[in-house]
C-alpha atoms as a PDB file:
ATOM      1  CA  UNK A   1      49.884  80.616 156.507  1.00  0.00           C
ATOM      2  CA  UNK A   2      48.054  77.559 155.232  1.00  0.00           C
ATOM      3  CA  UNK A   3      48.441  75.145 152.429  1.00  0.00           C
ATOM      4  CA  UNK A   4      45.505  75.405 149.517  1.00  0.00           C
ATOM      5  CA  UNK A   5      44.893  72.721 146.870  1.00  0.00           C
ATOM      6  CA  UNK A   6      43.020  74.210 143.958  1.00  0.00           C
ATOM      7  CA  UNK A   7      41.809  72.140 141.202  1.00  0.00           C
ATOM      8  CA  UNK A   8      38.932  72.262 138.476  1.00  0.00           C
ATOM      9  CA  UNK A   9      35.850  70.951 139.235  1.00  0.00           C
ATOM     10  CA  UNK A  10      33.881  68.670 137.615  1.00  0.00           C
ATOM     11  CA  UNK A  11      31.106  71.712 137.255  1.00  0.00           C
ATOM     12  CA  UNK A  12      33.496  74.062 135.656  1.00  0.00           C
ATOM     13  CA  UNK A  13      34.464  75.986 138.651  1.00  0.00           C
ATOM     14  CA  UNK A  14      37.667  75.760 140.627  1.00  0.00           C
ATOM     15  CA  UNK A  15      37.192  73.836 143.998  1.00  0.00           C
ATOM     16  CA  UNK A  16      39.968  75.099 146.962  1.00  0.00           C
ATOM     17  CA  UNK A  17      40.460  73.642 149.875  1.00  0.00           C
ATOM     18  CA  UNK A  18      42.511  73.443 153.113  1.00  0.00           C
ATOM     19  CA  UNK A  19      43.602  70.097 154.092  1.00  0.00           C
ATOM     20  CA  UNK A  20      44.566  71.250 157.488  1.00  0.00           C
ATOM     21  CA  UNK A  21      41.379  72.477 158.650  1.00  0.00           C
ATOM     22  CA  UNK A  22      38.915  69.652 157.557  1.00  0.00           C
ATOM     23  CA  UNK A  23      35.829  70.879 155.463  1.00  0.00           C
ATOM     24  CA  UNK A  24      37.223  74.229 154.893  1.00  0.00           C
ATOM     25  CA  UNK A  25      36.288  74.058 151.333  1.00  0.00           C
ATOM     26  CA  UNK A  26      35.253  76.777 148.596  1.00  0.00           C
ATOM     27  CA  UNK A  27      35.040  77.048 145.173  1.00  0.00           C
ATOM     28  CA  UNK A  28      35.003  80.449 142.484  1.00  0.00           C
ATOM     29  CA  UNK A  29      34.731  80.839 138.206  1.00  0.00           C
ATOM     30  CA  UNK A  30      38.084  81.209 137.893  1.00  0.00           C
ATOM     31  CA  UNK A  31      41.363  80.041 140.092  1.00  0.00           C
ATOM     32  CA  UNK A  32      41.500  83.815 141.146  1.00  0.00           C
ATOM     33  CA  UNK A  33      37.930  83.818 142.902  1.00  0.00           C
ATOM     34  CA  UNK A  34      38.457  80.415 144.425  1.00  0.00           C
ATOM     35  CA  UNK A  35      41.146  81.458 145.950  1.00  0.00           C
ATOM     36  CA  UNK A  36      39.835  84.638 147.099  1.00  0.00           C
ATOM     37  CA  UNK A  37      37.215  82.797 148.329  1.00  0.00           C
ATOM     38  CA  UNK A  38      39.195  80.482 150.201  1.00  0.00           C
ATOM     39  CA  UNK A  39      40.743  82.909 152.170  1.00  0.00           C
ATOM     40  CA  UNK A  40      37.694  84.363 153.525  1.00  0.00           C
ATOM     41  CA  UNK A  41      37.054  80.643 154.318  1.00  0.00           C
ATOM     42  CA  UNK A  42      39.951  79.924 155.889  1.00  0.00           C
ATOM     43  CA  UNK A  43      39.544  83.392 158.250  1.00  0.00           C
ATOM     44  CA  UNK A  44      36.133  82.919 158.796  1.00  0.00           C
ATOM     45  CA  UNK A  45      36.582  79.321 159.951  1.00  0.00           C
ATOM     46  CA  UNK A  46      39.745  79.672 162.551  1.00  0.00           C
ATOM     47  CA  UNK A  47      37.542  82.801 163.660  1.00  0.00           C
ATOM     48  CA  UNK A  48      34.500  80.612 164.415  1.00  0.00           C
ATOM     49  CA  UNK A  49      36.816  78.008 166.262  1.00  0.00           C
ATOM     50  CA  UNK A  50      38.390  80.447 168.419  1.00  0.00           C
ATOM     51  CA  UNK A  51      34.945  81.898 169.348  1.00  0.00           C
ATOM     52  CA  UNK A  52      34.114  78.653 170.371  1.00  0.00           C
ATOM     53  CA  UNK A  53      37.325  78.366 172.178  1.00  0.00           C
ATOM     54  CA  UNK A  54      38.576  75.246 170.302  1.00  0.00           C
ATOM     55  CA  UNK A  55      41.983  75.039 169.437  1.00  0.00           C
ATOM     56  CA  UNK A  56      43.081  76.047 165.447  1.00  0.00           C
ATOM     57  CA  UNK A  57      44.779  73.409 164.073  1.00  0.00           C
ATOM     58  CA  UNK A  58      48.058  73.577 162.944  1.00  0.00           C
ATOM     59  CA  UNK A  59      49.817  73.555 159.615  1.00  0.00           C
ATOM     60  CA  UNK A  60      51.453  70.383 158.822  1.00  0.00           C
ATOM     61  CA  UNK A  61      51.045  69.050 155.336  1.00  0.00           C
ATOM     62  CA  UNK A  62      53.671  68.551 152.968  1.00  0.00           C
ATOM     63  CA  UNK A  63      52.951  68.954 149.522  1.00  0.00           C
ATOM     64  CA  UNK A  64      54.736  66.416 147.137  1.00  0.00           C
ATOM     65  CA  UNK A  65      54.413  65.363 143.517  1.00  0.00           C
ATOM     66  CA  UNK A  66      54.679  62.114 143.250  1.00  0.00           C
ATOM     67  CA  UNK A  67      55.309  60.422 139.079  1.00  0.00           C
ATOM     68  CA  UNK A  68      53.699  57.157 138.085  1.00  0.00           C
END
């Protein structure tokens, strides 16, 4: 289980991303593709690690909402 920001981009897509694996990023039309997308991504990418035989980072963000 990982933590995904999704937010609209400044191209009219919707950017996801994975904070705890760095540069796991993707992007779809709508919030549904993007995060469709970013699940492949995030598979693909602790796949890729493990065939290199690096270790996956672990979850540990905490996601906060913060008023000013």
């Amino acid at each position: 289980m990982r933590q995904v920001i999704i937010y609209p981009g400044e191209d009219g897509y919707w950017v996801a991303e994975c904070p705890s694996l760095p540069g796991c990023i993707s992007q779809g039309k709508t919030k549904e593709e993007a995060i469709r997308n970013i699940r492949e991504a995030i598979n693909e990418y602790i796949i890729a690690l493990e065939e290199d035989g690096l270790p996956v980072p672990e979850e540990r963000f905490e996601v906060l909402t913060v008023i000013v």
